[in-house]
Each structure stands twice: as C-alpha cells, then as structure tokens.
N, C-alpha and C. Protein backbone atom coordinates (compact mmCIF):
# COMPACT_ATOMS: atom_id res chain seq x y z
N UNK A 1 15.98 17.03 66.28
CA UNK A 1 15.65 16.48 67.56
C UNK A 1 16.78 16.85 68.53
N UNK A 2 16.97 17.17 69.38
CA UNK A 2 17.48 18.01 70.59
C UNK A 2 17.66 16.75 71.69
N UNK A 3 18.95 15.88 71.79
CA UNK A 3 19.04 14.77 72.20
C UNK A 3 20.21 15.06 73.90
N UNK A 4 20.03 16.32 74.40
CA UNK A 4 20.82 16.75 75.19
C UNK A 4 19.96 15.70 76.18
N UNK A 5 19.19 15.86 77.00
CA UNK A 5 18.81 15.02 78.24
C UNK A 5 19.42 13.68 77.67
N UNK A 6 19.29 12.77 76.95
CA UNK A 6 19.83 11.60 76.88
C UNK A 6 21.09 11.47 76.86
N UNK A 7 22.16 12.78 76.30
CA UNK A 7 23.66 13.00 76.76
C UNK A 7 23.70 13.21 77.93
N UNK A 8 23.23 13.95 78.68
CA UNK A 8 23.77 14.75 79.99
C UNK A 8 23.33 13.38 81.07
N UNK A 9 22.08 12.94 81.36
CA UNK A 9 21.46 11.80 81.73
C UNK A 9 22.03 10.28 81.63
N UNK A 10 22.20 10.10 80.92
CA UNK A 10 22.57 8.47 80.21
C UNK A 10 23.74 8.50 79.60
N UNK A 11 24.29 9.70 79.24
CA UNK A 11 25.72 9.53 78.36
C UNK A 11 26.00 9.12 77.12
N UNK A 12 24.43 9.00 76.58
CA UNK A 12 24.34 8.33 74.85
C UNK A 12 24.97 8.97 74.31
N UNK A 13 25.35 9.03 73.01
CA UNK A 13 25.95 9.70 72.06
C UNK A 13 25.82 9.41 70.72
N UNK A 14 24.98 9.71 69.73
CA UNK A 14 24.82 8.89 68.23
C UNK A 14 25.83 8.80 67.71
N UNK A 15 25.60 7.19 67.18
CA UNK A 15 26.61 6.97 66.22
C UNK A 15 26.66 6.87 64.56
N UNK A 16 25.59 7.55 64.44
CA UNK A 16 24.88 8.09 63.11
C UNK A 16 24.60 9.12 63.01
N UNK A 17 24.47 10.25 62.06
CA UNK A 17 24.20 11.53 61.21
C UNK A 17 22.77 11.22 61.49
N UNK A 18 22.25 12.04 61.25
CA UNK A 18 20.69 11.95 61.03
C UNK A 18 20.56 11.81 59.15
N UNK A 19 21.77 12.27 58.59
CA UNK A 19 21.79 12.07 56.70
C UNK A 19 22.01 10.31 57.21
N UNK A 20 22.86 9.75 57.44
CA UNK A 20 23.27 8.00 57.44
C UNK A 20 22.14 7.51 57.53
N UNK A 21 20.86 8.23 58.74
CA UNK A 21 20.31 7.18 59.00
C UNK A 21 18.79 7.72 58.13
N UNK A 22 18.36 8.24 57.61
CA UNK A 22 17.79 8.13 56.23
C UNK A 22 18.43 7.95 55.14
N UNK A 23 19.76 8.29 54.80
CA UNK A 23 20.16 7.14 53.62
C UNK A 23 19.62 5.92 53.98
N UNK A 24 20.19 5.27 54.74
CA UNK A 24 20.01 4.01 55.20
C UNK A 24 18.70 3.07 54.96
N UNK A 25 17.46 4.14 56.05
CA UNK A 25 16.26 4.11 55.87
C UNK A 25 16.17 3.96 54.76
N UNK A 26 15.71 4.90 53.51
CA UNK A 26 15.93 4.88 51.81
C UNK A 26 16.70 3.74 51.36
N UNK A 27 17.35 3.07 51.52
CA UNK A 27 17.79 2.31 50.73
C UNK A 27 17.48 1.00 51.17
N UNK A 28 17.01 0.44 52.49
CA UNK A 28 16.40 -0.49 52.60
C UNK A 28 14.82 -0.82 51.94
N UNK A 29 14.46 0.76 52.34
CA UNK A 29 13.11 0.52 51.20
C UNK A 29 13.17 0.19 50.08
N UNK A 30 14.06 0.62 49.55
CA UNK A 30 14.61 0.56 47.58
C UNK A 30 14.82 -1.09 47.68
N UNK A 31 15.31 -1.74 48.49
CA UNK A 31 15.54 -3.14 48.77
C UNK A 31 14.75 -4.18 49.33
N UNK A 32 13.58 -3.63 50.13
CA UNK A 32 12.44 -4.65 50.21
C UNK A 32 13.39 -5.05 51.23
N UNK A 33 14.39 -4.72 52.19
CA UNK A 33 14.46 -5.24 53.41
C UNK A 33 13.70 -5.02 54.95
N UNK A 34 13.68 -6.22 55.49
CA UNK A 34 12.85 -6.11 56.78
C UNK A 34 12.37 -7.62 57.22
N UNK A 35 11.81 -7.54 57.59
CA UNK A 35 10.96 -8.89 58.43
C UNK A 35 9.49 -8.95 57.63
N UNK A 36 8.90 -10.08 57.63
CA UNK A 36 7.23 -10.00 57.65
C UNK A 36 6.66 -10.20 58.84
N UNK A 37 6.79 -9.05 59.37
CA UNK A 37 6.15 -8.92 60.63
C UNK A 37 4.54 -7.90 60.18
N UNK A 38 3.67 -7.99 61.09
CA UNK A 38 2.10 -7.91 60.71
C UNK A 38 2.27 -6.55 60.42
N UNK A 39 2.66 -5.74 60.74
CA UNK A 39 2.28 -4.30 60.15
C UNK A 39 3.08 -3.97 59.49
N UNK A 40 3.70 -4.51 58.31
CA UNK A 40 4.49 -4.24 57.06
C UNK A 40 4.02 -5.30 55.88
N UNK A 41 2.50 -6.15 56.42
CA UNK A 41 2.37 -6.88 55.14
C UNK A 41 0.63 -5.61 54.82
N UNK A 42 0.95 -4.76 55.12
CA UNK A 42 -0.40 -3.77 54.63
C UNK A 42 -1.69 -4.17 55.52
N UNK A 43 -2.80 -3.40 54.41
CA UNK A 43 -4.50 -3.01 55.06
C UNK A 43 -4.93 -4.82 54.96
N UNK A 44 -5.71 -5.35 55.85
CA UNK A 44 -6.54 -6.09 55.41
C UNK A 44 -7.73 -5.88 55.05
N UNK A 45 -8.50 -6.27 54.24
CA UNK A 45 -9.60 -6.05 54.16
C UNK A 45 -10.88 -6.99 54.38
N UNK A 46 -12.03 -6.98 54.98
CA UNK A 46 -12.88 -7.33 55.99
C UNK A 46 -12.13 -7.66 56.96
C-alpha cells in the first residue's frame, strides 16, 4: 500500500511494519481476542 498522500498531506507516519501488524493480527486470532460485536459472532440462520 503506497501511503505517500497521507505523509505528504497529514504527516502520518506508521508505527508498525506491515510484518507487526499481521503478526499481531495472527495471533489475536490464535487467541480468540476481540469484542462480541455482531459481525464476529458469524451467519445467522433464518
């Protein structure tokens, strides 16, 4: 992802790897962390 307009523009700057932040990602999944918020408890059905 090519994050120059949000440097040059806004002055952001990540403070994560793009590797940190799928480790990260990955290992919260491995951990069942998050919220029960409605679109992480799955399909309903009828």
């Amino acid at each position: 992802m090519d994050c120059t307009r949000a440097r040059v523009e806004l002055g952001w700057r990540p403070v994560r790897t793009a590797t940190q932040v799928v480790e990260e990602f990955l290992l919260g999944m491995r951990e069942g962390a998050g919220e029960e918020t409605e679109p992480m408890r799955g399909r309903k059905v009828g």
